[in-house]
PDB file of N, CA and C in Angstrom:
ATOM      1  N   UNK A   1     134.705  38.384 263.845  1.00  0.00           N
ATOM      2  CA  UNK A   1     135.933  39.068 264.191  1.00  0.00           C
ATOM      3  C   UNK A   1     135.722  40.560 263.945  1.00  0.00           C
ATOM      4  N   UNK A   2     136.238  41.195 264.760  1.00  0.00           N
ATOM      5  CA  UNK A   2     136.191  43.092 264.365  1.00  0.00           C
ATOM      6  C   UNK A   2     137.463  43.657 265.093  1.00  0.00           C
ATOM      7  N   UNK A   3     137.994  44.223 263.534  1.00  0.00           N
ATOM      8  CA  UNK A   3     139.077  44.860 263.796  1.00  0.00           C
ATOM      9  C   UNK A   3     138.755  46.244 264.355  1.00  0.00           C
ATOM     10  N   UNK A   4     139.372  46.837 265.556  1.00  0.00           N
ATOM     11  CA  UNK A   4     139.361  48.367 265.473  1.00  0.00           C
ATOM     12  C   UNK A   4     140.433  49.203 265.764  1.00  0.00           C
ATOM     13  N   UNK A   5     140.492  50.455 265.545  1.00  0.00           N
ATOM     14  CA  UNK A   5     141.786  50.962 264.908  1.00  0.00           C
ATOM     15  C   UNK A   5     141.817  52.201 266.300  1.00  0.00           C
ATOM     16  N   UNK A   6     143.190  52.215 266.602  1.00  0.00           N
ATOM     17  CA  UNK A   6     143.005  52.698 268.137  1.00  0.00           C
ATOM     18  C   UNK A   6     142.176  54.350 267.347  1.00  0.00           C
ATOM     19  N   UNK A   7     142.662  54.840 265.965  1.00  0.00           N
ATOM     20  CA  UNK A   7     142.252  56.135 265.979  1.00  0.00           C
ATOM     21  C   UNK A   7     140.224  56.425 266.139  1.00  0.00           C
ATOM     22  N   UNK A   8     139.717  55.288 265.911  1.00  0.00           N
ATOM     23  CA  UNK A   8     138.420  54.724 266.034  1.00  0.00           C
ATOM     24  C   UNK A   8     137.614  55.504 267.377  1.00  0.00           C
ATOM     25  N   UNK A   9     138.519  55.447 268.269  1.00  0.00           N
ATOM     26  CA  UNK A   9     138.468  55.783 270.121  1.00  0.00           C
ATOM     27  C   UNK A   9     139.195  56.231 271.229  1.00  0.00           C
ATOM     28  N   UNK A  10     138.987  56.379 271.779  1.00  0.00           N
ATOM     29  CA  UNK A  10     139.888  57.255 272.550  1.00  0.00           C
ATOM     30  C   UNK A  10     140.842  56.273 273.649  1.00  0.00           C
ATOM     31  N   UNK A  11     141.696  55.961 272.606  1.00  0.00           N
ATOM     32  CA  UNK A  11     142.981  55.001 273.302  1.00  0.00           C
ATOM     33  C   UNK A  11     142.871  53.469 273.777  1.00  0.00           C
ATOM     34  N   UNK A  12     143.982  52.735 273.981  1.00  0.00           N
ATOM     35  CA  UNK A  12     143.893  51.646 273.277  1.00  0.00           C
ATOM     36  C   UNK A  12     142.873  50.564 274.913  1.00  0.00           C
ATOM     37  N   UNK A  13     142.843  51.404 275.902  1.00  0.00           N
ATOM     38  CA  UNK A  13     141.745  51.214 276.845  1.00  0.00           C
ATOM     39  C   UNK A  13     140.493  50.602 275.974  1.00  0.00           C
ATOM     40  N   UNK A  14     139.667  51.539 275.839  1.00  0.00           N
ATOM     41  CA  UNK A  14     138.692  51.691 274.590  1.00  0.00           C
ATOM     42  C   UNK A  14     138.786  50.756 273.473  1.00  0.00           C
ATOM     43  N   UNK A  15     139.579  51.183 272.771  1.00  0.00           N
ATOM     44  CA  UNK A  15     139.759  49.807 271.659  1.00  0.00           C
ATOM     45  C   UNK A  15     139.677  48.454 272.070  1.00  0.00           C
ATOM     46  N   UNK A  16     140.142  48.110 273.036  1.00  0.00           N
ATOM     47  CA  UNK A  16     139.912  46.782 273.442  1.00  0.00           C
ATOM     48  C   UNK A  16     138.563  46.655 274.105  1.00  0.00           C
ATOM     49  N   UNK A  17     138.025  47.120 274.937  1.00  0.00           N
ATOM     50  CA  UNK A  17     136.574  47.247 275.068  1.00  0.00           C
ATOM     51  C   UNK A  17     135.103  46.841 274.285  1.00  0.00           C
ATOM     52  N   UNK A  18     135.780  47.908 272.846  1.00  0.00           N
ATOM     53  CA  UNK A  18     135.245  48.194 271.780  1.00  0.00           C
ATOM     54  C   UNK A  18     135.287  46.355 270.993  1.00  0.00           C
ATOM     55  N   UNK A  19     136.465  45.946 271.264  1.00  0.00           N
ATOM     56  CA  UNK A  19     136.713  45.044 270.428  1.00  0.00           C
ATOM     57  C   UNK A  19     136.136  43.613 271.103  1.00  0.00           C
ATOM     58  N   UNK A  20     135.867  44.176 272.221  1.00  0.00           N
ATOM     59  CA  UNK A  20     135.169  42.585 273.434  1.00  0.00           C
ATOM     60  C   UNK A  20     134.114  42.464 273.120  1.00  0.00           C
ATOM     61  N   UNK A  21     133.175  43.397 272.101  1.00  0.00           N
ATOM     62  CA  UNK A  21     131.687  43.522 271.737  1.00  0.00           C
ATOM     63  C   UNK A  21     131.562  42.490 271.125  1.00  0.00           C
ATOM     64  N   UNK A  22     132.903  42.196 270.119  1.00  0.00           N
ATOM     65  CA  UNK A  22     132.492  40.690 269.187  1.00  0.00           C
ATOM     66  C   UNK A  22     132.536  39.700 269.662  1.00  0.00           C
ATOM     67  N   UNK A  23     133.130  39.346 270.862  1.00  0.00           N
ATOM     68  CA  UNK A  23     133.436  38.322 271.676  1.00  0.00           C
ATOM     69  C   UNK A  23     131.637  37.719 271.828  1.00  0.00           C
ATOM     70  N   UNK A  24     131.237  38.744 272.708  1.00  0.00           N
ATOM     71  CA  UNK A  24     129.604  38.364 273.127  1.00  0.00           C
ATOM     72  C   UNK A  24     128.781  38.183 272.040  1.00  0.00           C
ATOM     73  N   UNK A  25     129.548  38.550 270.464  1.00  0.00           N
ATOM     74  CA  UNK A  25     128.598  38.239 269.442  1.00  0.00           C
ATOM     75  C   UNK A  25     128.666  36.630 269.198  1.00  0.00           C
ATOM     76  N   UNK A  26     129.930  36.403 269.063  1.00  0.00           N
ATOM     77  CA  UNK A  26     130.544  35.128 268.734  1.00  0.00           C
ATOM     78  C   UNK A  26     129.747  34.189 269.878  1.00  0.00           C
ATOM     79  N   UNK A  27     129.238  34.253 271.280  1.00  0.00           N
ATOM     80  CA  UNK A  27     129.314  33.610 272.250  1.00  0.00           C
ATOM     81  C   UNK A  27     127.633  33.549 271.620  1.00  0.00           C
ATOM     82  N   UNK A  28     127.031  34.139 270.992  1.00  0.00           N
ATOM     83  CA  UNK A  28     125.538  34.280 270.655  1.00  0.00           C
ATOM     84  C   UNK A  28     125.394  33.240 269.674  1.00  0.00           C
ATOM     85  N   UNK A  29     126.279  33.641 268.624  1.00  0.00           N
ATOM     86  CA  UNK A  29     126.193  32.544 267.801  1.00  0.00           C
ATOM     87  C   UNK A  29     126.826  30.930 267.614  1.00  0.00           C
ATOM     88  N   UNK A  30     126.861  30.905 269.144  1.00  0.00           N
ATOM     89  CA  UNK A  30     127.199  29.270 269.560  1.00  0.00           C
ATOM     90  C   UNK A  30     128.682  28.812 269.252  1.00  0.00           C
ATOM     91  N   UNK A  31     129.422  30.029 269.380  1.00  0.00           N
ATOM     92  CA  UNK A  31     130.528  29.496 269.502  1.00  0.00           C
ATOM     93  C   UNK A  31     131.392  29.383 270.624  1.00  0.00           C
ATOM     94  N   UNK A  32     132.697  28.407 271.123  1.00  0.00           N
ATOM     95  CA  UNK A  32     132.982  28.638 272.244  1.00  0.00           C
ATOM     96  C   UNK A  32     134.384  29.069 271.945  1.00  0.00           C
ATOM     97  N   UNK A  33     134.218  30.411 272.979  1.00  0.00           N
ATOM     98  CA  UNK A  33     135.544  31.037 273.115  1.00  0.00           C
ATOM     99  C   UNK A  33     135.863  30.567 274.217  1.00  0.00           C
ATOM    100  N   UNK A  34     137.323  29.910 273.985  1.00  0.00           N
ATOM    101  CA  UNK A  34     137.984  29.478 275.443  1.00  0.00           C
ATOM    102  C   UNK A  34     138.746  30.123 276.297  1.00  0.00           C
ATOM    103  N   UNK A  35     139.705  30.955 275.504  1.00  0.00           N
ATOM    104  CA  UNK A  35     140.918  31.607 275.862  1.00  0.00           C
ATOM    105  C   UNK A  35     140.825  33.206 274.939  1.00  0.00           C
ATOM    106  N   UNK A  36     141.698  33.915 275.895  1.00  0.00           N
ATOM    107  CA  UNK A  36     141.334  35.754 275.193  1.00  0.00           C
ATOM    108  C   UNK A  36     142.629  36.060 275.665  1.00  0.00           C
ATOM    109  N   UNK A  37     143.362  36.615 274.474  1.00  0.00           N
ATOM    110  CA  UNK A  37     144.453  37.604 275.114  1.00  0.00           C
ATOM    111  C   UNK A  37     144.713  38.445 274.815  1.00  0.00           C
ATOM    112  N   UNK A  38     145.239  39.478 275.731  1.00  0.00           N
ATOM    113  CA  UNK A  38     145.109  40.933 275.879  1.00  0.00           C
ATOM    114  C   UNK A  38     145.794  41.686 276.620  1.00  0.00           C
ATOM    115  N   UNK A  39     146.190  43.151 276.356  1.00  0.00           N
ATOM    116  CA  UNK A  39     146.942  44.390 276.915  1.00  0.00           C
ATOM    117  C   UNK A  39     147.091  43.726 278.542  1.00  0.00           C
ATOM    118  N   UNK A  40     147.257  44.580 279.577  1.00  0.00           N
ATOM    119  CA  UNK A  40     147.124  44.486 281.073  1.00  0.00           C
ATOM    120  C   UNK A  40     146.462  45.297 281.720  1.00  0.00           C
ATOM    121  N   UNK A  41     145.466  45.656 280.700  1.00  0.00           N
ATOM    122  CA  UNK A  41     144.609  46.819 281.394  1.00  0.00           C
ATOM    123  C   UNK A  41     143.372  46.349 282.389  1.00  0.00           C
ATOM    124  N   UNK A  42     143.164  46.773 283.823  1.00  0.00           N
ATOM    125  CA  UNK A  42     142.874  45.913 285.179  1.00  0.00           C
ATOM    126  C   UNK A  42     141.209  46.229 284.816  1.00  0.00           C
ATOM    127  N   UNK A  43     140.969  47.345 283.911  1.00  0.00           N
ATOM    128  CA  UNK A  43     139.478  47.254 283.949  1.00  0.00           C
ATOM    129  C   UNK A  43     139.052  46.403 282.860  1.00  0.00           C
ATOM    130  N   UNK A  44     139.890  46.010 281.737  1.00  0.00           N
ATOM    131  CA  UNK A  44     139.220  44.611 280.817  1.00  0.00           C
ATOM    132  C   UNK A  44     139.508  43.400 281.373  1.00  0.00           C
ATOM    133  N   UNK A  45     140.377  43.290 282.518  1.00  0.00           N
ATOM    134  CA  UNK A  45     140.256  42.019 282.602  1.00  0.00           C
ATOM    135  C   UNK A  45     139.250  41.379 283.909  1.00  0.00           C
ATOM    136  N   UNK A  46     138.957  42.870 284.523  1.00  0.00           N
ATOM    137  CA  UNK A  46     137.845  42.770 285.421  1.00  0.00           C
ATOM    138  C   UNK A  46     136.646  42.768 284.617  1.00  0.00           C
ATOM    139  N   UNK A  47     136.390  43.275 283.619  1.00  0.00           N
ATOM    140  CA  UNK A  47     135.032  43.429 282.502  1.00  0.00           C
ATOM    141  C   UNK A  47     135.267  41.535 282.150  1.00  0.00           C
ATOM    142  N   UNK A  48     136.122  40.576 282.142  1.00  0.00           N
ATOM    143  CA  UNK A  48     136.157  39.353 281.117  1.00  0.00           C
ATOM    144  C   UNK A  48     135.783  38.537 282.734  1.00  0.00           C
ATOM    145  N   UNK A  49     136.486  38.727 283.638  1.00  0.00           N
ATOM    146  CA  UNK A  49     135.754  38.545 284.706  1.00  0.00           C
ATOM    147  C   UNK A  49     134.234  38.467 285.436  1.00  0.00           C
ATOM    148  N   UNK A  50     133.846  39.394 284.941  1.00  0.00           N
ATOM    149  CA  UNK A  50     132.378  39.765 285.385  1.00  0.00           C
ATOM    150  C   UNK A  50     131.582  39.136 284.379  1.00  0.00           C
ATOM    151  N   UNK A  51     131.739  39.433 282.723  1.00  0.00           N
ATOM    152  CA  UNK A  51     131.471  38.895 281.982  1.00  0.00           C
ATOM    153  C   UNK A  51     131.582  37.438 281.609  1.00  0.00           C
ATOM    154  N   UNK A  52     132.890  36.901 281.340  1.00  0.00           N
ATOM    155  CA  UNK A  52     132.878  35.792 280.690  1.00  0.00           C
ATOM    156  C   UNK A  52     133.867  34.648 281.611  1.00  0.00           C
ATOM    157  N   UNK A  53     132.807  34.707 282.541  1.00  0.00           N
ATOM    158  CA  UNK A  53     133.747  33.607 283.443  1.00  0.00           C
ATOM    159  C   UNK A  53     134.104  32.867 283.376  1.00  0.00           C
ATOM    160  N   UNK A  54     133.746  32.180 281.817  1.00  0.00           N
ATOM    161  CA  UNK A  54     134.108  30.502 281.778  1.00  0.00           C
ATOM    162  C   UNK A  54     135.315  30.561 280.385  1.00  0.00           C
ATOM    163  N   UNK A  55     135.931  32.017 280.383  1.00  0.00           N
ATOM    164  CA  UNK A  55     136.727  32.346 279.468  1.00  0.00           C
ATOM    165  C   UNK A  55     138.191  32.143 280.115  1.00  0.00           C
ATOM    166  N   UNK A  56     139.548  32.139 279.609  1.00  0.00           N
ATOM    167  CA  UNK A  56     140.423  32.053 280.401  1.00  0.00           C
ATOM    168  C   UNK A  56     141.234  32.991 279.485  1.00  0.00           C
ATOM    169  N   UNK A  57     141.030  34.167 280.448  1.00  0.00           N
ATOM    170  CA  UNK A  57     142.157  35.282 280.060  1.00  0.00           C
ATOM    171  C   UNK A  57     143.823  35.341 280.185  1.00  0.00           C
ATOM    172  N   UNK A  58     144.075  35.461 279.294  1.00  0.00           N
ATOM    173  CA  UNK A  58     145.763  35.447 279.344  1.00  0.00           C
ATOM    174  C   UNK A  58     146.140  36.885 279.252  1.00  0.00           C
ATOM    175  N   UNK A  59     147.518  37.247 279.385  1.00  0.00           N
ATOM    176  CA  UNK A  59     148.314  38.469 279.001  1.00  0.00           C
ATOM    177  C   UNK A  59     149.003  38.500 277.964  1.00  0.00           C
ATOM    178  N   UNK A  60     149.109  39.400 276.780  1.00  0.00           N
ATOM    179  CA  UNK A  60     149.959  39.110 275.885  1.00  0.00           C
ATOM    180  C   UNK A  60     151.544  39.633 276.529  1.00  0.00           C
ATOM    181  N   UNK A  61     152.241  38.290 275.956  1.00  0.00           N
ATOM    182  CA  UNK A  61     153.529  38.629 276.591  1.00  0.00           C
ATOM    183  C   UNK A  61     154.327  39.860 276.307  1.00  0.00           C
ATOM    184  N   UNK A  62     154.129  40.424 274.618  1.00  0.00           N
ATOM    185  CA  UNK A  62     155.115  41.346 274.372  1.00  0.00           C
ATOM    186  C   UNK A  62     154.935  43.022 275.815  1.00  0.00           C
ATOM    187  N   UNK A  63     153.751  42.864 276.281  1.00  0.00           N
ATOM    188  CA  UNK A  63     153.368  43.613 277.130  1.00  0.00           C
ATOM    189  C   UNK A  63     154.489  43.670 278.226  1.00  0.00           C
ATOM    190  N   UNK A  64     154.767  42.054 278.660  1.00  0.00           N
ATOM    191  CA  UNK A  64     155.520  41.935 279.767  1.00  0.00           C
ATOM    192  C   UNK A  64     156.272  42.387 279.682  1.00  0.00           C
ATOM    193  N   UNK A  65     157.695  42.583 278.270  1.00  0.00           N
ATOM    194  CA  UNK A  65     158.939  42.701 277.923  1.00  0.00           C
ATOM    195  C   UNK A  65     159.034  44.160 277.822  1.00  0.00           C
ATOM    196  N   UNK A  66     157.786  44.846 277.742  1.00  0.00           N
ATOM    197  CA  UNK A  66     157.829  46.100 277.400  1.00  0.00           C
ATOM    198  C   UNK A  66     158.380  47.321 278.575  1.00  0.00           C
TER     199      UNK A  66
END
């Protein structure tokens, strides 16, 4: 798991990016990630796309309400 702190990078784009690095660590060390959820930002969920196709990306809802 890796926490990062939006002041870490340059906005919360980035931070989540930053934070998908552990994902591919976790996927190394034989674990299976099934499901990921996250902001609505169109270039991470095209990056989980390209990347982790057999992942099933969700939206976090408070996003929606926002």
């Amino acid at each position: 798991m890796q926490l990062v702190q939006s002041n870490e990078v340059n906005g919360s784009y980035h931070m989540e990016k930053e934070g998908l690095r552990s994902i591919n660590k976790m996927i190394d060390y034989g674990l299976n990630v099934a499901a990921l959820v996250t902001d609505r930002h169109r270039q991470i969920g095209k990056w989980i796309r390209e990347n982790l196709p057999n992942v099933k990306h969700y939206y976090d809802v408070w996003h929606f309400a926002k």
